[in-house]
N, C-alpha and C. Protein backbone atom coordinates (compact mmCIF):
# COMPACT_ATOMS: atom_id res chain seq x y z
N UNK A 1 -14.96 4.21 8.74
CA UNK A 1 -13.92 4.17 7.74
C UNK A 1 -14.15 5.32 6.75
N UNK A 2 -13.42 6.43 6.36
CA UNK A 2 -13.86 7.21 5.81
C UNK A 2 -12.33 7.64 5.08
N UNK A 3 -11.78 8.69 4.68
CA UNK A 3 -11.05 9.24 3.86
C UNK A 3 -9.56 9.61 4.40
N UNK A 4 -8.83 9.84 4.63
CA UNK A 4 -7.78 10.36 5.12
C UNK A 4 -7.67 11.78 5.17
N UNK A 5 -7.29 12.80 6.27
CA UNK A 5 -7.13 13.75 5.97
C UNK A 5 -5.86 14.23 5.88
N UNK A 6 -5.82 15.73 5.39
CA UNK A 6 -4.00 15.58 4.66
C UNK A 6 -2.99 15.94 6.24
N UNK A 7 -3.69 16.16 6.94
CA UNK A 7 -3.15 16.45 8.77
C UNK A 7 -3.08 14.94 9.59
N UNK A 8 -3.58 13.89 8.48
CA UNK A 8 -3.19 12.73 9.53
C UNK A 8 -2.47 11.81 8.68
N UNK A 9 -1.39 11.65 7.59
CA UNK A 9 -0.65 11.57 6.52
C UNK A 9 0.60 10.58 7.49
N UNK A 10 0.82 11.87 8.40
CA UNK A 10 1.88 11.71 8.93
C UNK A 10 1.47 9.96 10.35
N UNK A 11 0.79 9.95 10.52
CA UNK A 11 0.22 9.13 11.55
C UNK A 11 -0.08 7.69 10.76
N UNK A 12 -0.62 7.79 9.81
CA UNK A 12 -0.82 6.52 9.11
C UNK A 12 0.79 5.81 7.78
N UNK A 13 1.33 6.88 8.28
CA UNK A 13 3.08 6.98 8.33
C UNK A 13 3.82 5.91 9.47
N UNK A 14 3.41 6.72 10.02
CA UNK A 14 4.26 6.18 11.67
C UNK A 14 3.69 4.87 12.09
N UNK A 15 2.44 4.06 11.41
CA UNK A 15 1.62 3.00 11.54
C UNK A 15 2.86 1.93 10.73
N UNK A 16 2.45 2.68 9.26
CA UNK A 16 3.53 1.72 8.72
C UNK A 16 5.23 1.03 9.12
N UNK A 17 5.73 2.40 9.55
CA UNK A 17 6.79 2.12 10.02
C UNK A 17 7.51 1.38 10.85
N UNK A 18 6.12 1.28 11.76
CA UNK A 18 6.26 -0.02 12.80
C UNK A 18 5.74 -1.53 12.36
N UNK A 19 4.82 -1.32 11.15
CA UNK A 19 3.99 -2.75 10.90
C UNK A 19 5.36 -3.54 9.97
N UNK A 20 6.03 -2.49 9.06
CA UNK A 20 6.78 -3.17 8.14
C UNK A 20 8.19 -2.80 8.53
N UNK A 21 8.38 -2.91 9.74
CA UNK A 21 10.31 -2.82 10.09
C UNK A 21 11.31 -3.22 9.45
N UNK A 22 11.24 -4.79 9.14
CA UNK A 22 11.95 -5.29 8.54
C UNK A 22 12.71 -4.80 7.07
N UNK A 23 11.32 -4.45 6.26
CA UNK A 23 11.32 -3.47 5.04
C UNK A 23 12.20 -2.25 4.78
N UNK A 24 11.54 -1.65 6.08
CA UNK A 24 11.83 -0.01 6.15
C UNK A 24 13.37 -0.13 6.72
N UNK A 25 14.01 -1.35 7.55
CA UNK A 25 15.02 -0.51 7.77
C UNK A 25 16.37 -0.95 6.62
N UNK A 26 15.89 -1.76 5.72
CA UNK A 26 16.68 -2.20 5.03
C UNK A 26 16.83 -0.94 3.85
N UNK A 27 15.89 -0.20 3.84
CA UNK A 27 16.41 0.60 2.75
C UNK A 27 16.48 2.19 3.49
N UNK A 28 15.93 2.26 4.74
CA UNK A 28 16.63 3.67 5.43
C UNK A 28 17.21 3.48 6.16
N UNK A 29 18.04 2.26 7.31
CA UNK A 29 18.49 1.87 8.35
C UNK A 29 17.57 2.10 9.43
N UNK A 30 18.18 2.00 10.43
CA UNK A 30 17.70 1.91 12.02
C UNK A 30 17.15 2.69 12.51
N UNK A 31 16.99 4.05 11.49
CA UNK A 31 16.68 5.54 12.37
C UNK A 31 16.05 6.22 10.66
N UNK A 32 14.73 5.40 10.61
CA UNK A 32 14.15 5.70 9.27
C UNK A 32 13.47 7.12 9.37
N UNK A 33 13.97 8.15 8.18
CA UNK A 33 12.98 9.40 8.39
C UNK A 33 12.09 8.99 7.39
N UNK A 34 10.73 9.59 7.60
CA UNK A 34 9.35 9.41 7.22
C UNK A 34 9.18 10.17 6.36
N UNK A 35 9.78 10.83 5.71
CA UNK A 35 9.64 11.83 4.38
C UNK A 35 9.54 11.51 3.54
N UNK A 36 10.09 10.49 2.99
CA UNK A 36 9.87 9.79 1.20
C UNK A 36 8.31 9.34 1.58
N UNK A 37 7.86 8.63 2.64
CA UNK A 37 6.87 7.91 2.83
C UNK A 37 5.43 8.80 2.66
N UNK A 38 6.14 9.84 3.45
CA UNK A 38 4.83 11.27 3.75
C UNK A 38 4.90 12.21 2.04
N UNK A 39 5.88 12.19 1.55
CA UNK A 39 5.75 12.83 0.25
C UNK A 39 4.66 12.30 -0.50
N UNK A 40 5.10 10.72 -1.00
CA UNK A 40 4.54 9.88 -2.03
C UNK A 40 3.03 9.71 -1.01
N UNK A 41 2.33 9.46 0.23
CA UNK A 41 1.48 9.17 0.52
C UNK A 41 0.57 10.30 0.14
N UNK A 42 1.42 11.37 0.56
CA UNK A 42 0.43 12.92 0.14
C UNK A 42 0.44 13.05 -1.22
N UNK A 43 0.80 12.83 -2.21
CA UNK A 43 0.76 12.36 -3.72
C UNK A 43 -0.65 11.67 -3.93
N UNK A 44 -0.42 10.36 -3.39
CA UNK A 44 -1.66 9.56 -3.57
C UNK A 44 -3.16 9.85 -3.46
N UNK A 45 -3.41 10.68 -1.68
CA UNK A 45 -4.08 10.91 -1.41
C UNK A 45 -4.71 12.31 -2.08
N UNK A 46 -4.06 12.80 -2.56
CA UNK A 46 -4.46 14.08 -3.42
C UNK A 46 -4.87 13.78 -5.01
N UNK A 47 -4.23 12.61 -5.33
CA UNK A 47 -4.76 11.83 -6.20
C UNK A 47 -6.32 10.89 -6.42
N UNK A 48 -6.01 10.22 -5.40
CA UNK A 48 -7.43 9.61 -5.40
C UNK A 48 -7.73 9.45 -4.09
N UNK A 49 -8.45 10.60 -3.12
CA UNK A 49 -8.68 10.52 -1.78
C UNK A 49 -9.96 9.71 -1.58
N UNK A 50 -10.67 8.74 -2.25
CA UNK A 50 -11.30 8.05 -1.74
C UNK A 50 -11.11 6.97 -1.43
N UNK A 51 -10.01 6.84 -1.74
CA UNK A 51 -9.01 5.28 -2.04
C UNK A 51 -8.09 5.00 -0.38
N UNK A 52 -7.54 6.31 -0.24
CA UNK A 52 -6.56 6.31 1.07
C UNK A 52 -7.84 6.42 2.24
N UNK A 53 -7.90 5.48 3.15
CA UNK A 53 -9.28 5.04 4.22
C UNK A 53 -7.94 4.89 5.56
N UNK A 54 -9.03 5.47 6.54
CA UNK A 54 -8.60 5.62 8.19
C UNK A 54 -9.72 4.50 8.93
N UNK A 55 -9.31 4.09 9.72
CA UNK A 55 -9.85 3.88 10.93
C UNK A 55 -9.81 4.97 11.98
N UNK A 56 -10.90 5.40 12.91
CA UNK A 56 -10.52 6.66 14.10
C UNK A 56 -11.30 5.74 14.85
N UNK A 57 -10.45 6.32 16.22
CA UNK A 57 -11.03 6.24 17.38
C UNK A 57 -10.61 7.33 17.91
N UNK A 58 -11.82 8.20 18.70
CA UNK A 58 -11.40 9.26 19.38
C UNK A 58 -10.27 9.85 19.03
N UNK A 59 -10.41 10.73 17.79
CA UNK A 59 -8.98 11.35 16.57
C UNK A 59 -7.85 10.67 16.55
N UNK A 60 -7.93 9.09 17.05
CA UNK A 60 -6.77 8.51 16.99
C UNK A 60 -7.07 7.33 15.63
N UNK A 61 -5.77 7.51 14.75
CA UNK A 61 -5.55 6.61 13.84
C UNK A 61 -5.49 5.21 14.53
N UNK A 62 -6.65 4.51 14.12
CA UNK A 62 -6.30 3.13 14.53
C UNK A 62 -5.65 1.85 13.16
N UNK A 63 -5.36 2.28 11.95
CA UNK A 63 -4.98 1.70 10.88
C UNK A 63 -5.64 2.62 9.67
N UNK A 64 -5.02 2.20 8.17
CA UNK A 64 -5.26 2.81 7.12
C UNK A 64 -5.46 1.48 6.24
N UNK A 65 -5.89 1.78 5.03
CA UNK A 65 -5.94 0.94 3.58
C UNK A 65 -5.87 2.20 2.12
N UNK A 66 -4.77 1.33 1.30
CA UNK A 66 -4.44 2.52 0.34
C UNK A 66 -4.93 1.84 -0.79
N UNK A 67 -6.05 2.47 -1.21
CA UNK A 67 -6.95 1.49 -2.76
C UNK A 67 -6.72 2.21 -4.02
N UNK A 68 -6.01 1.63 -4.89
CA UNK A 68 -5.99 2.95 -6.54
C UNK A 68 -6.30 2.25 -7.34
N UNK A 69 -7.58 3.02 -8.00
CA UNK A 69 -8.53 2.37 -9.35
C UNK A 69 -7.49 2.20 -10.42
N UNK A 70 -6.07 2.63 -10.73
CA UNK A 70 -5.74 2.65 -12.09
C UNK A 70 -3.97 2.93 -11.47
N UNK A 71 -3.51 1.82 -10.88
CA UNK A 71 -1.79 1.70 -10.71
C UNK A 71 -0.79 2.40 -11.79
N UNK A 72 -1.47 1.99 -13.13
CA UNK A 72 -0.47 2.92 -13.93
C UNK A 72 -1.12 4.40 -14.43
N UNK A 73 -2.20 4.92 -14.05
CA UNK A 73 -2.78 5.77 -13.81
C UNK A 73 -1.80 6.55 -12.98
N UNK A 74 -1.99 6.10 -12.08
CA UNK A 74 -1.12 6.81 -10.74
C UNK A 74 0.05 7.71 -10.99
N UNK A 75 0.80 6.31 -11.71
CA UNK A 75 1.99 6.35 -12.20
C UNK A 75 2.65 7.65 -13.31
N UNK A 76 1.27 7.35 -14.26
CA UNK A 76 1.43 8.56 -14.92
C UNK A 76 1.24 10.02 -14.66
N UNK A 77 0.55 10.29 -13.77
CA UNK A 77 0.03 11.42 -12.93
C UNK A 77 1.73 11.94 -12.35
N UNK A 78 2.08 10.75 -11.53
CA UNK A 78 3.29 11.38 -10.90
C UNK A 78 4.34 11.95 -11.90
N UNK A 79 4.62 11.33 -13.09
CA UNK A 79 5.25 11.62 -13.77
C UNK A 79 5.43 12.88 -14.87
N UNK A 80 3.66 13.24 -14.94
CA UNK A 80 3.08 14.22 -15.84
C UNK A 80 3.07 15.51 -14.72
N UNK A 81 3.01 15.08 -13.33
CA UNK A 81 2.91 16.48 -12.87
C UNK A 81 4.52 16.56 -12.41
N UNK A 82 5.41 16.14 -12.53
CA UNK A 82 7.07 16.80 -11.76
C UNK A 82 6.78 15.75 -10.64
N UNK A 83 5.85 15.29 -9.85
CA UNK A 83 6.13 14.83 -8.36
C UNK A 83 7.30 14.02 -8.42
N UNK A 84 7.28 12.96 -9.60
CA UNK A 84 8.64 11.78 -9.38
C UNK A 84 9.80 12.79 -9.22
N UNK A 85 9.89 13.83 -10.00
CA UNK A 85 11.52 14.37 -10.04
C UNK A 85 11.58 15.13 -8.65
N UNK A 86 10.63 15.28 -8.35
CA UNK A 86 10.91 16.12 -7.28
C UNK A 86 11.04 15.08 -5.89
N UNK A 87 10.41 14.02 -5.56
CA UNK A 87 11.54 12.82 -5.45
C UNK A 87 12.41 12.28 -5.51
N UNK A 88 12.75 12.18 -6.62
CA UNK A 88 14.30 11.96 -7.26
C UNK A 88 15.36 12.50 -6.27
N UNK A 89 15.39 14.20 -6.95
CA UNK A 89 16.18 15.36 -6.41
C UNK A 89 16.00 14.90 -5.09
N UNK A 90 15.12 15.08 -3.88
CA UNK A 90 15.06 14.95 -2.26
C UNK A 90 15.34 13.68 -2.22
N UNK A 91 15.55 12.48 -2.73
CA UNK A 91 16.41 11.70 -2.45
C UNK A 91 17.73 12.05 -2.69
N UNK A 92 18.39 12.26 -3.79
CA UNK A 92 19.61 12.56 -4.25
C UNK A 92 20.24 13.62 -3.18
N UNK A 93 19.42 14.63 -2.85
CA UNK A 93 20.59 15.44 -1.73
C UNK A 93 20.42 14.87 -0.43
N UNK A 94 20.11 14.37 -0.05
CA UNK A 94 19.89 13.38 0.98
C UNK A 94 18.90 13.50 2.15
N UNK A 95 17.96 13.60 1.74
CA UNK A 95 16.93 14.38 2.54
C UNK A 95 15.74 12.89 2.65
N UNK A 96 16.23 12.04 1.85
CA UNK A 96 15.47 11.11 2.50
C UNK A 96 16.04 9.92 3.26
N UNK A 97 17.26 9.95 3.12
CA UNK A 97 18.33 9.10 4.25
C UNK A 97 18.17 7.76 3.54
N UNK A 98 18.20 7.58 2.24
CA UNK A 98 18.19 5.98 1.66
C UNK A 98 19.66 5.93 1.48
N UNK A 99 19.47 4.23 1.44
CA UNK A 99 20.91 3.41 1.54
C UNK A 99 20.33 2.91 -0.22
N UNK A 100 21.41 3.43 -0.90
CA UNK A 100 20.87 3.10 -1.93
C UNK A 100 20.72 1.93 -2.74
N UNK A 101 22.17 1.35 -2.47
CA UNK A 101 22.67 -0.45 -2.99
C UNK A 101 21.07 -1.13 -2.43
N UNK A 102 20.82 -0.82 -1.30
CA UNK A 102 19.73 -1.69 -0.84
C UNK A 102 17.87 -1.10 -1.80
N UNK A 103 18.22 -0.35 -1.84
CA UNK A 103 17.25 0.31 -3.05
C UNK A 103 17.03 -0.39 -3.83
N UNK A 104 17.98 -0.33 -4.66
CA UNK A 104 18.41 -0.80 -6.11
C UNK A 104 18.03 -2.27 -6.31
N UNK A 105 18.43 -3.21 -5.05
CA UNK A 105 18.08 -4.13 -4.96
C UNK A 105 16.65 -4.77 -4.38
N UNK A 106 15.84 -3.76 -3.82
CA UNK A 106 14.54 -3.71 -3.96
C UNK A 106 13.82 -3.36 -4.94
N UNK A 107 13.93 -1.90 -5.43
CA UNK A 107 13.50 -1.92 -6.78
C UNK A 107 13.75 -3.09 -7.73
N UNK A 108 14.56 -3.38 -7.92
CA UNK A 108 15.30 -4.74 -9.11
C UNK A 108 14.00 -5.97 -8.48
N UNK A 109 14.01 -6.55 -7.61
CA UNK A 109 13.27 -7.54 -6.57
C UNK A 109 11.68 -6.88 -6.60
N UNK A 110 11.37 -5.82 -7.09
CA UNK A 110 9.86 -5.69 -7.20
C UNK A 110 9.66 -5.69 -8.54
N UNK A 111 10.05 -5.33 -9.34
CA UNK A 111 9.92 -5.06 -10.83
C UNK A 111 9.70 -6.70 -11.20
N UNK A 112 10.71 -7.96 -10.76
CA UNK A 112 10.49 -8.92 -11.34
C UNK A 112 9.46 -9.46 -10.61
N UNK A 113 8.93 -9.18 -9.36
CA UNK A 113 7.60 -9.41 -9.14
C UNK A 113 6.42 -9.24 -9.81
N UNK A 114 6.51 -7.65 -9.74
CA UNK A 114 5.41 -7.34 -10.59
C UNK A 114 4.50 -7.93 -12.00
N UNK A 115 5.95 -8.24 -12.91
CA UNK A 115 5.94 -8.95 -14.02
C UNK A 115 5.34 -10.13 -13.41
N UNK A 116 5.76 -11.10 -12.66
CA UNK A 116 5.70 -12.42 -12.38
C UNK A 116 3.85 -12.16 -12.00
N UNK A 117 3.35 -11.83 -11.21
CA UNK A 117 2.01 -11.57 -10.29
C UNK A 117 1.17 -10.66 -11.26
N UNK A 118 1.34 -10.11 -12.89
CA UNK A 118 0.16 -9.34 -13.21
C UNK A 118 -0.20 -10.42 -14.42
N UNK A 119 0.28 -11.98 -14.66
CA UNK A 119 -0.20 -12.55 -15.04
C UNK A 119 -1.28 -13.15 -14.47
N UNK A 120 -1.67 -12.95 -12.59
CA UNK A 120 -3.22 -13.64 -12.48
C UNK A 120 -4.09 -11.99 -13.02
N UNK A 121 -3.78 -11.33 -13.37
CA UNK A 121 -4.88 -10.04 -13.54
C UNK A 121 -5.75 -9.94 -15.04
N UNK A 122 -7.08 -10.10 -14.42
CA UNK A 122 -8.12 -10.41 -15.77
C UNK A 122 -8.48 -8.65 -16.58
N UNK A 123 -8.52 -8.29 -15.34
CA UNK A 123 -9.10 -6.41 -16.10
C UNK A 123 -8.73 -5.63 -14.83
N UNK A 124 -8.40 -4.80 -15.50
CA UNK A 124 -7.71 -3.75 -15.32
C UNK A 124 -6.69 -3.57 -14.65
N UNK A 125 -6.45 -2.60 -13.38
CA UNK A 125 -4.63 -2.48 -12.51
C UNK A 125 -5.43 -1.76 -11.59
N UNK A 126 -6.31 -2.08 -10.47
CA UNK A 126 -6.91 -1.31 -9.33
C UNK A 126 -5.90 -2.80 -8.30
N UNK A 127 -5.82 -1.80 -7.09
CA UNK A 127 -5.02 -2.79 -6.28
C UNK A 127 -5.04 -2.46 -5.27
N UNK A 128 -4.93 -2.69 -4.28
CA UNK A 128 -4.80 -2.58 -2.86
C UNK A 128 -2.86 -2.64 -2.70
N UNK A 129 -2.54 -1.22 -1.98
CA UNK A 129 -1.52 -0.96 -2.15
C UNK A 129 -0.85 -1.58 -0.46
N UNK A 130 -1.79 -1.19 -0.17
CA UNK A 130 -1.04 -1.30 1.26
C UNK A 130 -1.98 -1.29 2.39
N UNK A 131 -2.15 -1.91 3.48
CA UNK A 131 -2.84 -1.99 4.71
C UNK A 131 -2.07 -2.29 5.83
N UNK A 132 -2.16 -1.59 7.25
CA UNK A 132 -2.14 -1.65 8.25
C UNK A 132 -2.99 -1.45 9.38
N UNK A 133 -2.72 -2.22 10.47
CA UNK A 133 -3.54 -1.42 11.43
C UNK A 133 -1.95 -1.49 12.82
N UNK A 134 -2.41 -0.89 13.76
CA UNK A 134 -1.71 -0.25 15.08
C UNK A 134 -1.68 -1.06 15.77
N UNK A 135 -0.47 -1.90 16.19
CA UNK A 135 -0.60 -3.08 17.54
C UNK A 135 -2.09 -3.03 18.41
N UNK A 136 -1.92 -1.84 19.22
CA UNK A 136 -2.91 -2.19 20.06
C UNK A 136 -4.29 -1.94 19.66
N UNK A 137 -4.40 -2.10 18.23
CA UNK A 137 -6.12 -2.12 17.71
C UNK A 137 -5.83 -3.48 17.01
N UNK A 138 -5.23 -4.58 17.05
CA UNK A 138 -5.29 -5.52 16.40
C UNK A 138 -6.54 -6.78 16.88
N UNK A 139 -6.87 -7.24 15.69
CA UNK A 139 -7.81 -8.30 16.19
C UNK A 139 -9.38 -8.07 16.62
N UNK A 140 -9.57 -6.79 16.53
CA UNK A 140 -10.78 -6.24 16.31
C UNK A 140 -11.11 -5.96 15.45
N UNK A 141 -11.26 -6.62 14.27
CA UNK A 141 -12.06 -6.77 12.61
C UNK A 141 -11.73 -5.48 12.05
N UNK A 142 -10.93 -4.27 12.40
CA UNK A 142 -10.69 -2.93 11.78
C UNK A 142 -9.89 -3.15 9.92
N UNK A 143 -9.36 -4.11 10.22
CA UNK A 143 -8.55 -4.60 8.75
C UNK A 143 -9.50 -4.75 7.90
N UNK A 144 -10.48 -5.89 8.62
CA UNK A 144 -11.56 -5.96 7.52
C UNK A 144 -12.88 -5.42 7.08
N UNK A 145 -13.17 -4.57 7.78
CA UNK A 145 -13.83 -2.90 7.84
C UNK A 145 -13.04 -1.95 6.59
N UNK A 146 -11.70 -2.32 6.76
CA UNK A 146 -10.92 -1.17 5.82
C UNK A 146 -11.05 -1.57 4.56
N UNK A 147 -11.17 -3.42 4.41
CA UNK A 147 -10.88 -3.42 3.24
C UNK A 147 -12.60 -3.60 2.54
N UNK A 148 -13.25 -3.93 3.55
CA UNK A 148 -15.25 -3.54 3.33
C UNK A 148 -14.68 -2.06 2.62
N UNK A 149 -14.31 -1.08 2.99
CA UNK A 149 -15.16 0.22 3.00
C UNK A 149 -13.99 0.70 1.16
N UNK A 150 -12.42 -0.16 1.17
CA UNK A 150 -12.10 0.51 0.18
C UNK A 150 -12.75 -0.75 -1.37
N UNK A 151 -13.65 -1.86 -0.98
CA UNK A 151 -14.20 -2.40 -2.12
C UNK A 151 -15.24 -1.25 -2.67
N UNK A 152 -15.91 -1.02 -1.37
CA UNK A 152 -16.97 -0.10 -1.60
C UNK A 152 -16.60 1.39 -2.34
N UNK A 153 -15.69 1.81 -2.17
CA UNK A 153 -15.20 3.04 -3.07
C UNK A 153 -14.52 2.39 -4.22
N UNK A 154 -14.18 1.14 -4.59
CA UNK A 154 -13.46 1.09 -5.94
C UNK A 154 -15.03 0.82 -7.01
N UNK A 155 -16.17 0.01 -6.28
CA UNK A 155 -17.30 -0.04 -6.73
C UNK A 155 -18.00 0.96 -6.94
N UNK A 156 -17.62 2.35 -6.58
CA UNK A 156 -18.09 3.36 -6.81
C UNK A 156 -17.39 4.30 -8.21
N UNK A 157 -16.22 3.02 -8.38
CA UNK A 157 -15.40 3.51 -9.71
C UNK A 157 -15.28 2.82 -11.03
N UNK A 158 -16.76 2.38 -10.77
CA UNK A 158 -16.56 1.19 -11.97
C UNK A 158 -15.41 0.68 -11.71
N UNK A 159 -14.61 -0.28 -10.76
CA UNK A 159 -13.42 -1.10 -10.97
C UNK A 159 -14.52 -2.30 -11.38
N UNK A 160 -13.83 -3.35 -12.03
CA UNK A 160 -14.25 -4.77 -12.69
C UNK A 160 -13.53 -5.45 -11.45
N UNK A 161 -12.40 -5.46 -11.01
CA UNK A 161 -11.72 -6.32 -10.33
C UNK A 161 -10.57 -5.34 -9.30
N UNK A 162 -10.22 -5.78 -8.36
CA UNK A 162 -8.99 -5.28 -8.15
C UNK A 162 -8.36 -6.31 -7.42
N UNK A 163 -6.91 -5.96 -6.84
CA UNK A 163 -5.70 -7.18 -7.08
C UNK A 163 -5.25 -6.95 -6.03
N UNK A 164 -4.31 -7.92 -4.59
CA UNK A 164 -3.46 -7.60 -3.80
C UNK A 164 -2.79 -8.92 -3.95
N UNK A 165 -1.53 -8.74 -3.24
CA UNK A 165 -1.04 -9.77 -2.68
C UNK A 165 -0.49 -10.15 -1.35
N UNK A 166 -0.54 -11.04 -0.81
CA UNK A 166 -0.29 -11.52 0.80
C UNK A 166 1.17 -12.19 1.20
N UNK A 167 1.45 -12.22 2.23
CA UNK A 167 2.02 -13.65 2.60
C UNK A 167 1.32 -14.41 2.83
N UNK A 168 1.84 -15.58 2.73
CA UNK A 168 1.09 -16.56 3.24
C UNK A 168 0.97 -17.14 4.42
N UNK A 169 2.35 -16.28 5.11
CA UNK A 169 1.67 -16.64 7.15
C UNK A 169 1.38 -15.39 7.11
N UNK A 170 0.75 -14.65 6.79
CA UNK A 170 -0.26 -13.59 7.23
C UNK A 170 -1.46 -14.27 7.02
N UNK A 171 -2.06 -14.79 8.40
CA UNK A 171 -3.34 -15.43 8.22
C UNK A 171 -4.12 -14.17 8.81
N UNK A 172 -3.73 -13.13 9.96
CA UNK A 172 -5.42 -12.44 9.86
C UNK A 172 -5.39 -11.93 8.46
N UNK A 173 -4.52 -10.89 7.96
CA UNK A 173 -4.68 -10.24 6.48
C UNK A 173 -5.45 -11.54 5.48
N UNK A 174 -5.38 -12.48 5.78
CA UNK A 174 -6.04 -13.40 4.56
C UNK A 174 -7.33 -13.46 5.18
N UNK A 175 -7.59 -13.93 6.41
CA UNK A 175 -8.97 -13.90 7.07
C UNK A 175 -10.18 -12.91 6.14
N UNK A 176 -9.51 -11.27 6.73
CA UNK A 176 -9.71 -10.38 6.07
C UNK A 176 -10.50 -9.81 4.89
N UNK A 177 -9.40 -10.55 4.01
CA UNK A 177 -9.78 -10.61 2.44
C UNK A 177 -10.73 -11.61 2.14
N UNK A 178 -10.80 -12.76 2.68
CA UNK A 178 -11.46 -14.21 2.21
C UNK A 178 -12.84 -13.47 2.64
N UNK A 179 -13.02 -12.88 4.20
CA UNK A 179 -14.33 -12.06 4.05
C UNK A 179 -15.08 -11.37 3.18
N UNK A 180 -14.13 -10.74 2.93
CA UNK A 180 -14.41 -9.80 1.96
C UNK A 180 -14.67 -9.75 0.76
N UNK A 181 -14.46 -11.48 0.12
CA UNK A 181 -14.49 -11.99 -1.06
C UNK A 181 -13.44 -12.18 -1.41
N UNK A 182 -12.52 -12.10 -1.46
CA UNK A 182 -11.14 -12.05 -2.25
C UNK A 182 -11.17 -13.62 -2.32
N UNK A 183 -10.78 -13.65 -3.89
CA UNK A 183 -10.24 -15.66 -4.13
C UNK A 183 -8.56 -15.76 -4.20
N UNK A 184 -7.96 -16.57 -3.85
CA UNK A 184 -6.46 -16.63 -4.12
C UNK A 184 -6.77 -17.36 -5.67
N UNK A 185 -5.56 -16.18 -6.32
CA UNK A 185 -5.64 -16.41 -7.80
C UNK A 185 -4.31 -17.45 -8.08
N UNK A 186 -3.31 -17.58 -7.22
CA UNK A 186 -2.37 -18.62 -7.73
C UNK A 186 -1.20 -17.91 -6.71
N UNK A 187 -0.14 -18.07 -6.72
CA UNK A 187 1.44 -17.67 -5.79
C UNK A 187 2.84 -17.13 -6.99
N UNK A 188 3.29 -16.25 -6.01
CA UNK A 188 4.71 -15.80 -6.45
C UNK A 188 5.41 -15.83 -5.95
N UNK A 189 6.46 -15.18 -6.08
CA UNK A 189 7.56 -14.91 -5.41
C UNK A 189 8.63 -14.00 -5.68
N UNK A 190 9.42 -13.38 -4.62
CA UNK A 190 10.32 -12.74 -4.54
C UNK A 190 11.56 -13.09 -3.53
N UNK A 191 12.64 -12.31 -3.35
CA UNK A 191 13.68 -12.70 -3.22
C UNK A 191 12.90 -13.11 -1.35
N UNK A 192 12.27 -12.36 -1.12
CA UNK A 192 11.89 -12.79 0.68
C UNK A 192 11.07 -14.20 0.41
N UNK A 193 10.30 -14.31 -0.30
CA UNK A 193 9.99 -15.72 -0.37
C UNK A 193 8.03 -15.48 -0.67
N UNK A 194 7.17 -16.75 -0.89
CA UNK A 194 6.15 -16.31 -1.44
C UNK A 194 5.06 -15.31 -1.58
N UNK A 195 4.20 -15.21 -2.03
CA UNK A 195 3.22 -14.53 -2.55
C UNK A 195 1.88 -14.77 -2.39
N UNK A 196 0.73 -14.76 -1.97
CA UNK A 196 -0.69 -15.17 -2.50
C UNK A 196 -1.08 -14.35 -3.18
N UNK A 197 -1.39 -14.63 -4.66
CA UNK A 197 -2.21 -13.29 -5.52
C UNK A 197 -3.61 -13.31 -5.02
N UNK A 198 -4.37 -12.66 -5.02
CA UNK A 198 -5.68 -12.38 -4.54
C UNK A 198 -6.57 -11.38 -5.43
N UNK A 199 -7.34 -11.93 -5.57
CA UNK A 199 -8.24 -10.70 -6.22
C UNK A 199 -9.56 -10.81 -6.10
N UNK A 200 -10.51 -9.43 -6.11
CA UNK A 200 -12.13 -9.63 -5.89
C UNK A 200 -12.72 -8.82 -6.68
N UNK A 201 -14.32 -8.91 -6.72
CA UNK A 201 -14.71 -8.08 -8.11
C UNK A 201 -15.36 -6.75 -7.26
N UNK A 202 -15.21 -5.59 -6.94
CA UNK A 202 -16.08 -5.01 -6.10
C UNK A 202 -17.72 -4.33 -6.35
């Protein structure tokens, strides 16, 4: 488990795209381009590349985990360097193929999440953004390797705590975490339906 490099961006792209379909095609349709995804991921990872973690097998991406010591950190970075506007704009001329009503209504549907789920958070905003792994590497403990190796780099950042949340029929992703320490801090919800908050100290 080691770092992401900025030549395999695009691959731990194409992971997601298939793990979260349902997601992705509601706000790009049926024939999602990977550009908003590959922009903001190459953002991150240039941000805090110890955080964005690969699985390889023989130069093949077998899954990723995206860990950031400081969420509104992030946030501000994008905003202080141009990256959001320059987002903005490549959405607006249409270069990232969003359906926007359905946007709007995701954005709207995460925001009141967010609010709802940062009441289990004791210190600070480190979080586990996102994890996948590749159909045919599933079920070989690689998930929970990813999320071993990104405790181990947030512990290398003084984090006190950091935060995810689950479904709750995602039982390997909970497996996973419960390994790994993670306690369920309480449930939310959004318009798709619940939440497990989770959090561990690394």
């Amino acid at each position: 488990m080691t770092p992401i490099a900025e030549n395999e961006v695009g691959a731990a792209v194409g992971i997601f795209l298939g793990a979260f379909r349902d997601n992705v095609r509601l706000v790009y349709g049926d024939d999602p381009r990977p550009d908003a995804m590959r922009d903001v991921w190459t953002f991150v990872r240039q941000t805090e590349p110890g955080g964005f973690l690969v699985a390889r097998e023989n130069n093949d991406i077998l899954g990723y985990a995206i860990f950031v010591s400081s969420v509104s950190a992030l946030r501000r970075k994008a905003v202080r360097s141009g990256a959001i506007f320059g987002w903005a704009l490549r959405a607006l001329v249409g270069r990232y193929g969003i359906h926007w009503i359905a946007l709007a209504r995701l954005l709207w549907n995460k925001t009141l999440f967010v609010r709802s789920s940062d009441r289990f958070r004791s210190e600070g905003d480190a979080q586990l953004l996102n994890i996948a792994v590749s159909p045919g590497a599933r079920g070989k403990g690689i998930a929970k390797l990813l999320v071993h190796a990104g405790l181990k780099y947030l512990a290398g950042e003084h984090v006190q705590e950091v935060r995810l949340e689950v479904r709750p029929e995602n039982k390997p992703a909970i497996a996973a975490y419960l390994a790994n320490g993670f306690v369920e801090r309480g449930r939310t919800q959004d318009a798709g339906g619940d939440w497990i908050v989770m959090t561990a100290r690394p």
